[in-house]
PDB file of N, CA and C in Angstrom:
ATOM      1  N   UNK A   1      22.341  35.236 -29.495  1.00  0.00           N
ATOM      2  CA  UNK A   1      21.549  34.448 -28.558  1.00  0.00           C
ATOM      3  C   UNK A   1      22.440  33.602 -27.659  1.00  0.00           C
ATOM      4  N   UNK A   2      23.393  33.055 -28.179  1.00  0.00           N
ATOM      5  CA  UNK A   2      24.164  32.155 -27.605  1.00  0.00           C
ATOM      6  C   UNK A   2      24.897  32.920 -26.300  1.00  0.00           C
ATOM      7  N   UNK A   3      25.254  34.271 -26.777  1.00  0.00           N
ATOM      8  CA  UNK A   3      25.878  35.296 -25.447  1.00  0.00           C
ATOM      9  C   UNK A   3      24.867  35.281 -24.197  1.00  0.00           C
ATOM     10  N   UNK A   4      23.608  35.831 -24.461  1.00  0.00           N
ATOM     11  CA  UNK A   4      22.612  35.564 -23.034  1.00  0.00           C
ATOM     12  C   UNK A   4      22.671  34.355 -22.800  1.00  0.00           C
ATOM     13  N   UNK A   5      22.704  33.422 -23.696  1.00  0.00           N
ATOM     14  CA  UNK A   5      22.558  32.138 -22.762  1.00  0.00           C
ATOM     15  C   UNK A   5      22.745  31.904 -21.017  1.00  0.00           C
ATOM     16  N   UNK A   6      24.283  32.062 -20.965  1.00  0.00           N
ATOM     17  CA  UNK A   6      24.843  32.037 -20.145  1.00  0.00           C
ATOM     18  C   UNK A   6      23.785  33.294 -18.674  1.00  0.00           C
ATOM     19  N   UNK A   7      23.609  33.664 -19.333  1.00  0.00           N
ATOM     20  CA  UNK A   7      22.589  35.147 -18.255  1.00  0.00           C
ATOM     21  C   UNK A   7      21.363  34.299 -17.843  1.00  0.00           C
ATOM     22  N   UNK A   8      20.368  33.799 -18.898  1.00  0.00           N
ATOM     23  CA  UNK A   8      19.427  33.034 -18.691  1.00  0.00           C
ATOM     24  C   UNK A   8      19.636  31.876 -17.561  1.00  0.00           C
ATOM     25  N   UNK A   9      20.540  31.299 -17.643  1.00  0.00           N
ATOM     26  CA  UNK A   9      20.688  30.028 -16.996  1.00  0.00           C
ATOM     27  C   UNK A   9      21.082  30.585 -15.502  1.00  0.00           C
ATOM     28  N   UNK A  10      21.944  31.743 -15.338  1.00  0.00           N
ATOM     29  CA  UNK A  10      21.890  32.166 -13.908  1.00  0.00           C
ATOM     30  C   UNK A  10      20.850  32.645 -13.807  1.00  0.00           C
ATOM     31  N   UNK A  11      19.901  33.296 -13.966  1.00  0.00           N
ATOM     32  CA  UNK A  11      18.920  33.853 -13.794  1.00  0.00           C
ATOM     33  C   UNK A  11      17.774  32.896 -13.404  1.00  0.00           C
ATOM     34  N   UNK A  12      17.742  31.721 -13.843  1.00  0.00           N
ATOM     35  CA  UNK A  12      16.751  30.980 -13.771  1.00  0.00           C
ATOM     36  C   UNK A  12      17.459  29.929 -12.395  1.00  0.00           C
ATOM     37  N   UNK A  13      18.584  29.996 -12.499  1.00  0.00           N
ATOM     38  CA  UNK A  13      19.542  29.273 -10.999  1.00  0.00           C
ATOM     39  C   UNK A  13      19.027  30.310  -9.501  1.00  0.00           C
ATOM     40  N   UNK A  14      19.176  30.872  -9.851  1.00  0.00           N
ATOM     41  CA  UNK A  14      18.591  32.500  -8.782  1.00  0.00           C
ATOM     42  C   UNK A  14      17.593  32.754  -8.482  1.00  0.00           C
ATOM     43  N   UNK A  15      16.306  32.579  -9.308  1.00  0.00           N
ATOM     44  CA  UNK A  15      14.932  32.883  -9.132  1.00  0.00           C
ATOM     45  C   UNK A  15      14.314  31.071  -8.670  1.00  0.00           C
ATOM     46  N   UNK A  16      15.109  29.813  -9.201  1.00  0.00           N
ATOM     47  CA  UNK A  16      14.537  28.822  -8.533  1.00  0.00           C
ATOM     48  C   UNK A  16      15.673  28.127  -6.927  1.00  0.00           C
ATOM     49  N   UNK A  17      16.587  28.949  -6.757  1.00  0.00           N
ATOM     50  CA  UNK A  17      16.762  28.592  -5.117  1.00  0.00           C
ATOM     51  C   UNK A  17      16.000  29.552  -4.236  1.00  0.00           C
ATOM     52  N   UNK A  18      15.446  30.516  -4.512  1.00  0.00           N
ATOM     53  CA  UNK A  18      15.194  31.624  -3.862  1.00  0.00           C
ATOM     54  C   UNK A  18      13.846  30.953  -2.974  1.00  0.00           C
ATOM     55  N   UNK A  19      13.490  30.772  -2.072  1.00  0.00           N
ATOM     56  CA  UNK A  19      12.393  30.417  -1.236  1.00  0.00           C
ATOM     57  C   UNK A  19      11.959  31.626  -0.577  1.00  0.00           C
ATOM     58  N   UNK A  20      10.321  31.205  -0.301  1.00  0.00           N
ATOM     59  CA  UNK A  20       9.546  32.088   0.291  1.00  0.00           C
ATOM     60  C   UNK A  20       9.380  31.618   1.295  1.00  0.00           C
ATOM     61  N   UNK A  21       9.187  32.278   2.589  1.00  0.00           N
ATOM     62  CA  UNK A  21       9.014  31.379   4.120  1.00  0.00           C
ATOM     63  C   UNK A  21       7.012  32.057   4.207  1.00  0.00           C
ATOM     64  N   UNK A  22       6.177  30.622   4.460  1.00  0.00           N
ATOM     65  CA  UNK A  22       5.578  31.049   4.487  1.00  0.00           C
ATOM     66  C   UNK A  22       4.877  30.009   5.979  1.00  0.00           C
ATOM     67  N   UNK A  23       3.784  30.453   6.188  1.00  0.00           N
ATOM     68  CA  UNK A  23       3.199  30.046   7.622  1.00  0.00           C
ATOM     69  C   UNK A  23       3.443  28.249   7.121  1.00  0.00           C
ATOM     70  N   UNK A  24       3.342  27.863   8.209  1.00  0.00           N
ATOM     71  CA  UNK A  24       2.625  26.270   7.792  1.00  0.00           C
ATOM     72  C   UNK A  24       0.992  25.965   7.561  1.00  0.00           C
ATOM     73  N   UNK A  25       0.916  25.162   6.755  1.00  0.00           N
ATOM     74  CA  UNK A  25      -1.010  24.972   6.479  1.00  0.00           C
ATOM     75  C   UNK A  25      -2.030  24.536   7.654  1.00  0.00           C
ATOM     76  N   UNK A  26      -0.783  23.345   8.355  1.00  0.00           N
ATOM     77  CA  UNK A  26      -1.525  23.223   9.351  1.00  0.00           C
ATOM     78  C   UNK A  26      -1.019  23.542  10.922  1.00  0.00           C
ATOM     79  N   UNK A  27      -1.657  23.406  11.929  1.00  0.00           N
ATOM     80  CA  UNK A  27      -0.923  23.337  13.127  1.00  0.00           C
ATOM     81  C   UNK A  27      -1.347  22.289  13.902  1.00  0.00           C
ATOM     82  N   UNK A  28       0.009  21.533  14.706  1.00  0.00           N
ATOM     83  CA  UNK A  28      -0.388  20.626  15.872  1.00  0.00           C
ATOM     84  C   UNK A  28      -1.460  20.198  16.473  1.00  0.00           C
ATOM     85  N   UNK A  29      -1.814  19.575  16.849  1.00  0.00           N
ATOM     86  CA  UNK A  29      -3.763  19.688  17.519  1.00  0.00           C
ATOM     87  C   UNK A  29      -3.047  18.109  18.577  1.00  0.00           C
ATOM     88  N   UNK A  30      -3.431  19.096  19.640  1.00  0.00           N
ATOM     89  CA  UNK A  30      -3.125  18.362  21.120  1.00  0.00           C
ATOM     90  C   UNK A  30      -4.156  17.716  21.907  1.00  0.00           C
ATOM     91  N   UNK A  31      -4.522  16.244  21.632  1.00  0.00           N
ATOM     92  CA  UNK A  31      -6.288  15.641  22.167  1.00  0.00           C
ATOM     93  C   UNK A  31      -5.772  15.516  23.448  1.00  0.00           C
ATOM     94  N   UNK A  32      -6.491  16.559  24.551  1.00  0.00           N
ATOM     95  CA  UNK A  32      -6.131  15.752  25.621  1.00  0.00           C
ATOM     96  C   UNK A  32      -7.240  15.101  26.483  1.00  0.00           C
ATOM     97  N   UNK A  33      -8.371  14.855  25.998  1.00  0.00           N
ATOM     98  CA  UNK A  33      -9.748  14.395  26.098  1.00  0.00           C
ATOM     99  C   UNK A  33     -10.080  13.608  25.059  1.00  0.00           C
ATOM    100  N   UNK A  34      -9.245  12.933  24.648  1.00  0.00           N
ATOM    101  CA  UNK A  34      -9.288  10.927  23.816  1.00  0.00           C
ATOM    102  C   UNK A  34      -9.238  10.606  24.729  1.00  0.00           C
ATOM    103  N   UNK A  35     -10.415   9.246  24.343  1.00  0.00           N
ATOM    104  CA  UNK A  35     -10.411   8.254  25.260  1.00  0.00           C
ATOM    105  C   UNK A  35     -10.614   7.329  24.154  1.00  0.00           C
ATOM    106  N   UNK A  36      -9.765   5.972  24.667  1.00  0.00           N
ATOM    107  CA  UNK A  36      -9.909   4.928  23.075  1.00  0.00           C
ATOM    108  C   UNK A  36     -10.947   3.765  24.486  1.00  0.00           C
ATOM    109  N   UNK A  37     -11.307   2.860  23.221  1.00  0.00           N
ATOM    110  CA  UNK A  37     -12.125   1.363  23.881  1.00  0.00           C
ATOM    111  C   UNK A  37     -11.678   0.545  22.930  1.00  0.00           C
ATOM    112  N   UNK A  38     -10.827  -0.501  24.087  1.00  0.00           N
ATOM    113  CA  UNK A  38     -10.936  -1.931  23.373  1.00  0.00           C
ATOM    114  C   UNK A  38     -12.376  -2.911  23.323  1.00  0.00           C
ATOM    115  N   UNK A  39     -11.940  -3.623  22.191  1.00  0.00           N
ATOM    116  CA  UNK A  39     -12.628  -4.264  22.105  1.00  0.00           C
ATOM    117  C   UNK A  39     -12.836  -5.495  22.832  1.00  0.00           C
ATOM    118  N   UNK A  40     -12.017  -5.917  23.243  1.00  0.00           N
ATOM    119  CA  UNK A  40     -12.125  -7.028  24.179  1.00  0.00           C
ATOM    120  C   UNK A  40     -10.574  -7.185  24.802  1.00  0.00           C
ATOM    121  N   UNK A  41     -10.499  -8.634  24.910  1.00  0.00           N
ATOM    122  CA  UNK A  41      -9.457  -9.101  25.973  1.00  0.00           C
ATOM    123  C   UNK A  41      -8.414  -9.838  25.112  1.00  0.00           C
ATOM    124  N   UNK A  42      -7.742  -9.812  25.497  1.00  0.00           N
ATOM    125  CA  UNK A  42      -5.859 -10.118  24.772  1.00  0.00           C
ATOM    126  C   UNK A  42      -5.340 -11.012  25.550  1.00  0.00           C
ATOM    127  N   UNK A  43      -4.541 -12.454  25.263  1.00  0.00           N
ATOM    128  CA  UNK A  43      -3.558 -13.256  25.557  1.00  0.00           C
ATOM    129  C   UNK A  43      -2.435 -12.466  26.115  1.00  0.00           C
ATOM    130  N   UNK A  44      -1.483 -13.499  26.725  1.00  0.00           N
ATOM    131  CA  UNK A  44      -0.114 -12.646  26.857  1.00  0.00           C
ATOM    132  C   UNK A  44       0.971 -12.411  25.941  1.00  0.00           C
ATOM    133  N   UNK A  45       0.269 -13.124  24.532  1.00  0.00           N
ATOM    134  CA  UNK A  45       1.213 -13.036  23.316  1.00  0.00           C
ATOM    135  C   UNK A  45       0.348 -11.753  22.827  1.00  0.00           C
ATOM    136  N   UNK A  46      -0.472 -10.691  23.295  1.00  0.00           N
ATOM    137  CA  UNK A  46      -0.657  -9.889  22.362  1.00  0.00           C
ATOM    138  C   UNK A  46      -2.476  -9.926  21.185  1.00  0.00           C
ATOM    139  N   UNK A  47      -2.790 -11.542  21.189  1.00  0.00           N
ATOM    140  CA  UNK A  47      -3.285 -11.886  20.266  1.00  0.00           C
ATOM    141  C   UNK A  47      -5.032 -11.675  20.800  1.00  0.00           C
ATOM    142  N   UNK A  48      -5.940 -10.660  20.403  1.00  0.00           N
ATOM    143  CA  UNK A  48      -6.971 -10.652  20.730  1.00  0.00           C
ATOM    144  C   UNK A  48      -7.821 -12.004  21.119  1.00  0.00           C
ATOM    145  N   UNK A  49      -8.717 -12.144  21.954  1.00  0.00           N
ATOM    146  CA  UNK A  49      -9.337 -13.314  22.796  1.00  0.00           C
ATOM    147  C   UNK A  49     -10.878 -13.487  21.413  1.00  0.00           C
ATOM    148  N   UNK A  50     -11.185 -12.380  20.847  1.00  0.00           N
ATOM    149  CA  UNK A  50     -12.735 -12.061  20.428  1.00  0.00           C
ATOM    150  C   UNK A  50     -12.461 -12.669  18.738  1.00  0.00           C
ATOM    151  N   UNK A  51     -11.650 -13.054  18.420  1.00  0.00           N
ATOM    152  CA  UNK A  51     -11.682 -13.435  17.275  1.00  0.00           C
ATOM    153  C   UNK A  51     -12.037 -14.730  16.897  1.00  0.00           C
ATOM    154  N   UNK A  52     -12.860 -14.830  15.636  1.00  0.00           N
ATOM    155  CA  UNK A  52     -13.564 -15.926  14.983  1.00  0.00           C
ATOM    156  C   UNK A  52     -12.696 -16.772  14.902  1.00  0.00           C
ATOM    157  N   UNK A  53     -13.044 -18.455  15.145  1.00  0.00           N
ATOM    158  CA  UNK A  53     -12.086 -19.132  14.765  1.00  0.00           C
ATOM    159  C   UNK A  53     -11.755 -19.508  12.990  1.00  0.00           C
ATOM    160  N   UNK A  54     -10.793 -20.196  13.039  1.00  0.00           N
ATOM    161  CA  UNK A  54     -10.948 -20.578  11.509  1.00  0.00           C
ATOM    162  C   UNK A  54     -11.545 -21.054  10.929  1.00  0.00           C
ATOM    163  N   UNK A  55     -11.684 -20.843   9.709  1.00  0.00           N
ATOM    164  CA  UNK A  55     -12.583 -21.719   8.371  1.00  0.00           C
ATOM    165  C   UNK A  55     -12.077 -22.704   8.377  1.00  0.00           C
ATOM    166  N   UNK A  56     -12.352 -23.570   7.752  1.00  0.00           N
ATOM    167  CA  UNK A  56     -12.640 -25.200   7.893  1.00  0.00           C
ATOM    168  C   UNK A  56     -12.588 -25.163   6.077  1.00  0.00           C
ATOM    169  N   UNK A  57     -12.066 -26.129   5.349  1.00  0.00           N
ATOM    170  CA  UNK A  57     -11.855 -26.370   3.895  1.00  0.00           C
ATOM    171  C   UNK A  57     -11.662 -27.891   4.355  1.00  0.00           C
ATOM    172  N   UNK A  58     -12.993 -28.575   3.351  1.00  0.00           N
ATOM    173  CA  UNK A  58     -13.036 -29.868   2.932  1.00  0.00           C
ATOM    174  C   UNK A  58     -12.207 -30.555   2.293  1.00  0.00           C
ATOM    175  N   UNK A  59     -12.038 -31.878   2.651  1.00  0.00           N
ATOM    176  CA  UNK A  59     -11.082 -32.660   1.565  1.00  0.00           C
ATOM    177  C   UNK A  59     -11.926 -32.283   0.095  1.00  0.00           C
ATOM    178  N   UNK A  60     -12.598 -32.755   0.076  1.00  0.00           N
ATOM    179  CA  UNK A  60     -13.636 -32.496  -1.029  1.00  0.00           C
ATOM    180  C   UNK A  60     -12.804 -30.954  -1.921  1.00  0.00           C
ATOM    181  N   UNK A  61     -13.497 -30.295  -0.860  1.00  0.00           N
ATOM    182  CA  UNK A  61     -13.150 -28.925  -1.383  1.00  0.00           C
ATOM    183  C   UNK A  61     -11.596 -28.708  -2.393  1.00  0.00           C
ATOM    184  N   UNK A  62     -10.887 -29.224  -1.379  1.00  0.00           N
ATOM    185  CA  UNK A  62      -9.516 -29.453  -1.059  1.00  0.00           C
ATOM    186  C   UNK A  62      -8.948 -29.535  -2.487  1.00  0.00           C
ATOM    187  N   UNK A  63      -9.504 -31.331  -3.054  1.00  0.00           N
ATOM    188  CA  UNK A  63      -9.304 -31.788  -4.117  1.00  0.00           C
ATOM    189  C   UNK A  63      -9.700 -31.064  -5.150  1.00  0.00           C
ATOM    190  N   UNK A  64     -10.860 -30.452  -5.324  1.00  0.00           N
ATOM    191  CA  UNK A  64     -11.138 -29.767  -6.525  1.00  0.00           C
ATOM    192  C   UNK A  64     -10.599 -28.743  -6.789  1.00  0.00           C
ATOM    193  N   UNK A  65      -9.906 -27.994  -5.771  1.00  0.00           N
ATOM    194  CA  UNK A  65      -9.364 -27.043  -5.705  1.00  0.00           C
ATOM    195  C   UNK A  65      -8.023 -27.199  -6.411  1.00  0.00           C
ATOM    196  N   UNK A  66      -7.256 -28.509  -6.111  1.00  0.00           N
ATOM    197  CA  UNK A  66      -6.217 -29.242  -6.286  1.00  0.00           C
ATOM    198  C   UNK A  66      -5.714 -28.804  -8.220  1.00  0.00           C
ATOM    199  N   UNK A  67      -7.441 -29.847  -8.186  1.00  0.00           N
ATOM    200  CA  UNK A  67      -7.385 -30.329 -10.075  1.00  0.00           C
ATOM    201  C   UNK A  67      -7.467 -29.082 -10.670  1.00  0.00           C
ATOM    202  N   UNK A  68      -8.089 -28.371 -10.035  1.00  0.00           N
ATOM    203  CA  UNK A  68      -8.580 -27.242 -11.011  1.00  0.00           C
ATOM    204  C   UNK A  68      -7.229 -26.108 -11.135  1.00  0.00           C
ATOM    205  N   UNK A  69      -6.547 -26.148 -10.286  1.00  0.00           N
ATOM    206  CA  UNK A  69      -5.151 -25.495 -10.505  1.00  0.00           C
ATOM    207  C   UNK A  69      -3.942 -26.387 -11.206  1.00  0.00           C
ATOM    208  N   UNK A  70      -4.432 -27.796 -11.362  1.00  0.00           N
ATOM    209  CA  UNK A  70      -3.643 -28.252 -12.090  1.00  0.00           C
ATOM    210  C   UNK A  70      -4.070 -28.816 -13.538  1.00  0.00           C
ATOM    211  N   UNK A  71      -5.135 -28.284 -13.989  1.00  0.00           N
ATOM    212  CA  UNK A  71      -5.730 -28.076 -15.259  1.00  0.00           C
ATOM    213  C   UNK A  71      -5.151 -26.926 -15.640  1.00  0.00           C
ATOM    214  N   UNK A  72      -5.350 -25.415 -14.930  1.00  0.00           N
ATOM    215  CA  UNK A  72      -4.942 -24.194 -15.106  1.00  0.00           C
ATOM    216  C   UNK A  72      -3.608 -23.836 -15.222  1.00  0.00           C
ATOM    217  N   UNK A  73      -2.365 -25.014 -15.126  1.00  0.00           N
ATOM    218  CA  UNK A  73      -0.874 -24.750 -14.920  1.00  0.00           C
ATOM    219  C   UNK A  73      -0.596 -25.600 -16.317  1.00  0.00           C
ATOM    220  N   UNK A  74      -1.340 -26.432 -16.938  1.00  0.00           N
ATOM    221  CA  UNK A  74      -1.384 -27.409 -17.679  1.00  0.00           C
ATOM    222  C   UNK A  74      -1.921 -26.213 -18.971  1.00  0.00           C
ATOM    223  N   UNK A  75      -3.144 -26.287 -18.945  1.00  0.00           N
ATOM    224  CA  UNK A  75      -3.357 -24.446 -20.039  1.00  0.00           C
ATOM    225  C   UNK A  75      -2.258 -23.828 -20.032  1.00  0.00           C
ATOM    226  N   UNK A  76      -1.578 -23.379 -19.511  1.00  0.00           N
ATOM    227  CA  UNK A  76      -0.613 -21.706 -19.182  1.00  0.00           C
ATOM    228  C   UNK A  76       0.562 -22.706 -19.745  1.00  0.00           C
ATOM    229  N   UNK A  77       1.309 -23.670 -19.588  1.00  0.00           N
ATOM    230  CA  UNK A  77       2.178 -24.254 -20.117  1.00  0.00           C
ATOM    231  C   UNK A  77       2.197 -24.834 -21.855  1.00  0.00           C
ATOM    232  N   UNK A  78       0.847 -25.006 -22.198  1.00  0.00           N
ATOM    233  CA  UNK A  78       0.680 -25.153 -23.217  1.00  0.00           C
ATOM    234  C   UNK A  78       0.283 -23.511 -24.463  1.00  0.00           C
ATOM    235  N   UNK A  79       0.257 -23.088 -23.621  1.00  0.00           N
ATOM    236  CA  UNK A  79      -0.058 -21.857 -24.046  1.00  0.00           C
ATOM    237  C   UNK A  79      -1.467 -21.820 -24.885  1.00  0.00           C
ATOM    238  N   UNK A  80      -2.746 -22.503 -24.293  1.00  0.00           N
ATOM    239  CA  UNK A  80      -3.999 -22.483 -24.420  1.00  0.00           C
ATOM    240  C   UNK A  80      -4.859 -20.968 -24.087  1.00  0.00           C
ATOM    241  N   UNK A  81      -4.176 -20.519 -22.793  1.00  0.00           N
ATOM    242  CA  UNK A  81      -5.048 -19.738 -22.131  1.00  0.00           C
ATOM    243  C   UNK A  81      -3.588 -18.382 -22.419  1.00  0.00           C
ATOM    244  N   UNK A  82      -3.767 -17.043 -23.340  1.00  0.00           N
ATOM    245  CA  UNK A  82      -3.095 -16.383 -23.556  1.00  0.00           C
ATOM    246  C   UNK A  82      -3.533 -15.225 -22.417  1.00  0.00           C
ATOM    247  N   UNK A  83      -2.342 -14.312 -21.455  1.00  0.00           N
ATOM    248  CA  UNK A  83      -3.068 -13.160 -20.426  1.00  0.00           C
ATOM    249  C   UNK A  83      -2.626 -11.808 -21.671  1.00  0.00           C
ATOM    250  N   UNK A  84      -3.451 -11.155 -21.329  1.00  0.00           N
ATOM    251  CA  UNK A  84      -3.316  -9.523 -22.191  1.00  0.00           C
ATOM    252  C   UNK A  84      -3.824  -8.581 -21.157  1.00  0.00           C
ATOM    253  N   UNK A  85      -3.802  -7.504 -21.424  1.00  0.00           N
ATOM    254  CA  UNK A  85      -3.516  -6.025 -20.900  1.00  0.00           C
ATOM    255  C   UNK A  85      -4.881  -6.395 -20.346  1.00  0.00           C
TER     256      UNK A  85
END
């Protein structure tokens, strides 16, 4: 067995460089009847004109938001709150 070895391993070197040329799956596709639409109007930086302004976050909000991540860093340091899979 050990003598073919050496046969096997070219054989299998030979049959996996060997390529088949075959068509491609797809072909090119040339739109020459697109037409795009913006949506609106643009600054000179680029930055669309039609966009919502920002959200607004309360002090209120703000603060609770504050405590409640610093309750949650306070758990995780104490090792109260364990994460798993």
């Amino acid at each position: 067995m050990k003598k073919l070895l050496p046969f096997f391993i070219a054989l299998l070197m030979v049959s996996a460089c060997k390529k088949v040329q075959i068509l491609p799956v797809t072909v090119p596709v040339k739109f020459t009847a697109t037409t795009y639409q913006t949506l609106g109007n643009y600054d000179d930086a680029g930055k669309p004109l039609y966009l919502a302004t920002s959200d607004v976050i309360s002090s209120t909000n703000k603060l609770c938001l504050n405590i409640a991540f610093l309750i949650l860093n306070r758990m995780i340091a104490l090792r109260l709150i364990v994460f798993t899979r």
